[in-house]
N, C-alpha and C. Protein backbone atom coordinates (compact mmCIF):
# COMPACT_ATOMS: atom_id res chain seq x y z
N UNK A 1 0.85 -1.18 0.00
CA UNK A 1 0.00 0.00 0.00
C UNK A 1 0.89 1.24 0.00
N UNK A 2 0.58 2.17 -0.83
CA UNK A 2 1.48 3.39 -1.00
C UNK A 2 0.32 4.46 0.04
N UNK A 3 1.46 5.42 0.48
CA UNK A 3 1.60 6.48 1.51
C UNK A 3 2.08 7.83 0.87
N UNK A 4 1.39 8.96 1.12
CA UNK A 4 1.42 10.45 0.55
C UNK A 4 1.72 11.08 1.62
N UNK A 5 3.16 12.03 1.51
CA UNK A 5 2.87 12.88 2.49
C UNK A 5 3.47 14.03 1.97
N UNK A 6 2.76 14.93 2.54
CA UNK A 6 3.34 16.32 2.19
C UNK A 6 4.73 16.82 2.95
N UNK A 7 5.25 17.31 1.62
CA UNK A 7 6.43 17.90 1.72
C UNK A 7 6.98 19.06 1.93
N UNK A 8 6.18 20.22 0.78
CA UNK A 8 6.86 21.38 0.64
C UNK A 8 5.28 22.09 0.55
N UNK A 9 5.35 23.00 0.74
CA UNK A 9 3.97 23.66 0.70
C UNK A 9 4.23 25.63 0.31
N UNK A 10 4.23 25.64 -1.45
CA UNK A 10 4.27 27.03 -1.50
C UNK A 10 2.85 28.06 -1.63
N UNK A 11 2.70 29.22 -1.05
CA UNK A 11 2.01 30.22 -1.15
C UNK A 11 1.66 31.01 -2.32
N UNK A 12 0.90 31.01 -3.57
CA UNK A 12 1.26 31.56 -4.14
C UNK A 12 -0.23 33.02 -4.39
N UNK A 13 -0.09 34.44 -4.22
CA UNK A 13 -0.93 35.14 -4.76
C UNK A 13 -0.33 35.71 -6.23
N UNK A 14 -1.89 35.65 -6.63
CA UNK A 14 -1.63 36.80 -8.11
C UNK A 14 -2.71 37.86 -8.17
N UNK A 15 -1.95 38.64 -8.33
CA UNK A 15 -2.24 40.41 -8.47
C UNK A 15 -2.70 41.07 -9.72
N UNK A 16 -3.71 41.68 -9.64
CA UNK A 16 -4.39 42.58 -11.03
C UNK A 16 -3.41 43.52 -11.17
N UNK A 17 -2.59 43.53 -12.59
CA UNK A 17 -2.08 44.62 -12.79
C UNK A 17 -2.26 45.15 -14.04
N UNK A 18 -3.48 45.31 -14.02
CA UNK A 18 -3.84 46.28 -14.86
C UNK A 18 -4.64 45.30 -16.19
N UNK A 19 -5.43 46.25 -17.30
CA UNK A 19 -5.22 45.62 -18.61
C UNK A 19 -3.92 45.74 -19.59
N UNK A 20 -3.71 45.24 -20.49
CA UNK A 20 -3.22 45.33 -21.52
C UNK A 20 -3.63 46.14 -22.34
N UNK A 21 -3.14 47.46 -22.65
CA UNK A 21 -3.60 48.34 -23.92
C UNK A 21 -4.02 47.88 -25.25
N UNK A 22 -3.12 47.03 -25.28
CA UNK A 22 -3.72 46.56 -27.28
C UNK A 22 -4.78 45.86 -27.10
N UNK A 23 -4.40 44.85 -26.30
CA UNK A 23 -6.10 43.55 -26.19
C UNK A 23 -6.79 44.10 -25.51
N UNK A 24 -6.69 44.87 -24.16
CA UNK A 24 -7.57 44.52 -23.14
C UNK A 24 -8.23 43.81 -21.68
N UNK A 25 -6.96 42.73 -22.32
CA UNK A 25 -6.80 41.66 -21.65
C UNK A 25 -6.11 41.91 -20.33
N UNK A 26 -6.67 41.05 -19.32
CA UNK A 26 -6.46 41.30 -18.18
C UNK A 26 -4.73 40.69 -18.08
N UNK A 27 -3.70 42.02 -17.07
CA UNK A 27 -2.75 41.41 -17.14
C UNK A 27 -2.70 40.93 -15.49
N UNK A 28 -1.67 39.50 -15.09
CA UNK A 28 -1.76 39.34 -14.08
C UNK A 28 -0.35 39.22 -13.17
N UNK A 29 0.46 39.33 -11.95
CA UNK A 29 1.32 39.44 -11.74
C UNK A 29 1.44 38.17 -10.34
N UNK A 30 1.99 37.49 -10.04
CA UNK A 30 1.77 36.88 -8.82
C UNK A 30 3.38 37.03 -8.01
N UNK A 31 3.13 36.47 -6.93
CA UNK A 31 4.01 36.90 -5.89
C UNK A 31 4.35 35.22 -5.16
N UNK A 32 5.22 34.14 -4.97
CA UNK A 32 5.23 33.04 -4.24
C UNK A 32 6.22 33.10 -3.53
N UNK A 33 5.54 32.59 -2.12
CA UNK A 33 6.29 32.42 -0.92
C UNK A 33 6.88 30.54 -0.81
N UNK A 34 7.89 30.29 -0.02
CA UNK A 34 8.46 28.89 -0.14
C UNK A 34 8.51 29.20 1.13
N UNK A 35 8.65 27.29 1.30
CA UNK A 35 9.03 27.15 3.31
C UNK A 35 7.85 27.43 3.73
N UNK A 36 6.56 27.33 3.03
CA UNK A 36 5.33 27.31 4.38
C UNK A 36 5.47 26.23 4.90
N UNK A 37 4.65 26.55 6.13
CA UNK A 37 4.66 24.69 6.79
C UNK A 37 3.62 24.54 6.13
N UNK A 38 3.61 23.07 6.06
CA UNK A 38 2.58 22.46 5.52
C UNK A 38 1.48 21.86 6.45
N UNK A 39 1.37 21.83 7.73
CA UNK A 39 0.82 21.84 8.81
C UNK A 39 -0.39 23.23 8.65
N UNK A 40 0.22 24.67 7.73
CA UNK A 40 -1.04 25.32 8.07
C UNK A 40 -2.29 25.04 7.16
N UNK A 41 -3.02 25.70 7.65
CA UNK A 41 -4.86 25.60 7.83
C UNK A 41 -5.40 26.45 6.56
N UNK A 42 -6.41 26.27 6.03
CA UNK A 42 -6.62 27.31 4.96
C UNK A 42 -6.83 28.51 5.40
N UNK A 43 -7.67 28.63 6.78
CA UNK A 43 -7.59 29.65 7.36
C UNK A 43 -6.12 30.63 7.85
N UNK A 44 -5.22 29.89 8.02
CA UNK A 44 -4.14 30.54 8.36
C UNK A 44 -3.36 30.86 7.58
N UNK A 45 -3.44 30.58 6.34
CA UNK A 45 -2.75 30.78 4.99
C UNK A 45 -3.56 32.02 3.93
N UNK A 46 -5.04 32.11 4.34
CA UNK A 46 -5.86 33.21 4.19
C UNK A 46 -5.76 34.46 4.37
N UNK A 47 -5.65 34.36 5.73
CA UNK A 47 -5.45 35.40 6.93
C UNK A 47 -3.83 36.30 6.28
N UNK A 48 -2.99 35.38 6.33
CA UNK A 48 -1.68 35.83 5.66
C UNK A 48 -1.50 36.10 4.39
N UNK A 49 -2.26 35.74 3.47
CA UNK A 49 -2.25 35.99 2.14
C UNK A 49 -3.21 37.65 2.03
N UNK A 50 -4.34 37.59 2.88
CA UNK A 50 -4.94 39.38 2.36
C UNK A 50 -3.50 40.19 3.68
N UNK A 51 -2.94 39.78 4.30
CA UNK A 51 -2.45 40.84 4.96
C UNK A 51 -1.16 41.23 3.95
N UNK A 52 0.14 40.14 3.45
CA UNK A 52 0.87 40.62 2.55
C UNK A 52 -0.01 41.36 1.05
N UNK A 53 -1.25 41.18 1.00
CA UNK A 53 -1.73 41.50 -0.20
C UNK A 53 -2.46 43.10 0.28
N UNK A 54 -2.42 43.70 1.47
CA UNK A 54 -2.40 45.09 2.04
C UNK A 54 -0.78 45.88 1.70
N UNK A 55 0.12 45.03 1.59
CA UNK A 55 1.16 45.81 1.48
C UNK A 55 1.64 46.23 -0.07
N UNK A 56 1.02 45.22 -0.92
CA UNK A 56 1.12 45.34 -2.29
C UNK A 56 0.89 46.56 -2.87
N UNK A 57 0.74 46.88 -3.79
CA UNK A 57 0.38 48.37 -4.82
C UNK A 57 -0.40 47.83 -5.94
N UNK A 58 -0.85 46.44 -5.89
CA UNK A 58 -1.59 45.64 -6.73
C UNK A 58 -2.66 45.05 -5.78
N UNK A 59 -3.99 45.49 -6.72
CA UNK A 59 -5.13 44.42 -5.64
C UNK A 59 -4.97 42.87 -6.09
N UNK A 60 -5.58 42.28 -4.47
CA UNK A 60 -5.55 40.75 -4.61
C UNK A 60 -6.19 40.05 -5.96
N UNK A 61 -6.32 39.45 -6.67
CA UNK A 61 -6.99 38.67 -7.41
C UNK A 61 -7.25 37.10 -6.92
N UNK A 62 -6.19 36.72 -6.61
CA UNK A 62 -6.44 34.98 -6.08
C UNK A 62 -5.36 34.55 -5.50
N UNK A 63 -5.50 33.30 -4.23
CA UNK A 63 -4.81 33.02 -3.57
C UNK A 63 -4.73 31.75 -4.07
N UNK A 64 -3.33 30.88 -3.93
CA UNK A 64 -3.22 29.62 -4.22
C UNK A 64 -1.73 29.15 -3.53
N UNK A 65 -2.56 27.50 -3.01
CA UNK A 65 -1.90 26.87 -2.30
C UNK A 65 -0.72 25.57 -3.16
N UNK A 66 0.12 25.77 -2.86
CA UNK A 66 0.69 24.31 -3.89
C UNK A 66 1.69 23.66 -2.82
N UNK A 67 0.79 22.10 -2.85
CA UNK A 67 1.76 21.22 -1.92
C UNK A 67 2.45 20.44 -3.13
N UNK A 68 3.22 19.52 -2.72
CA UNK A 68 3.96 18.71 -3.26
C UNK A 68 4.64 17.94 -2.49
N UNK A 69 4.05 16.69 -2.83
CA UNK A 69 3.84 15.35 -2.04
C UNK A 69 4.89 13.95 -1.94
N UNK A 70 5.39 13.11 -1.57
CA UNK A 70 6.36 12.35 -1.44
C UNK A 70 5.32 11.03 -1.43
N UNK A 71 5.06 10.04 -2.27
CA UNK A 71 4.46 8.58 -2.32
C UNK A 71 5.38 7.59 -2.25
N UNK A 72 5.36 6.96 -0.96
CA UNK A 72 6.53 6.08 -0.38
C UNK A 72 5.41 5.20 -0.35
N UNK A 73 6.07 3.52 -0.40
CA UNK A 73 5.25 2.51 -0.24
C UNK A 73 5.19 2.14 1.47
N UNK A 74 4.19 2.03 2.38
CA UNK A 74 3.88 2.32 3.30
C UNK A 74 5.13 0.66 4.12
């Protein structure tokens, strides 16, 4: 039986910066943090994601979590 465990757990927001003049098109900018624990909570990764996203000069657009996992046979 194989076993998953989390390893590395990065933070990542992306930021509205602006449209694009020729298209229109929404441009987007993101910001990723490394070394979260992977122990935190969505709530606690929330909480920290709108507060660095108060210090920005870009509003929030979306928060995203990326683990990456280790499958060892148990």
């Amino acid at each position: 039986m194989a076993v998953s465990q989390i390893v590395t757990t990065q933070l990542t927001l992306t930021l509205d910066d602006g449209n694009d003049i020729l298209t229109g098109d929404i441009i987007y900018k993101t910001k990723s943090f490394n070394n979260v624990k992977p122990a935190a909570t969505a709530d606690q990764l929330y909480a920290i994601a709108t507060a660095f996203a108060g210090l920005q000069e870009r509003p929030l657009y979306n928060i995203e979590r990326n683990d990456s996992s280790e499958i060892n046979q148990a």
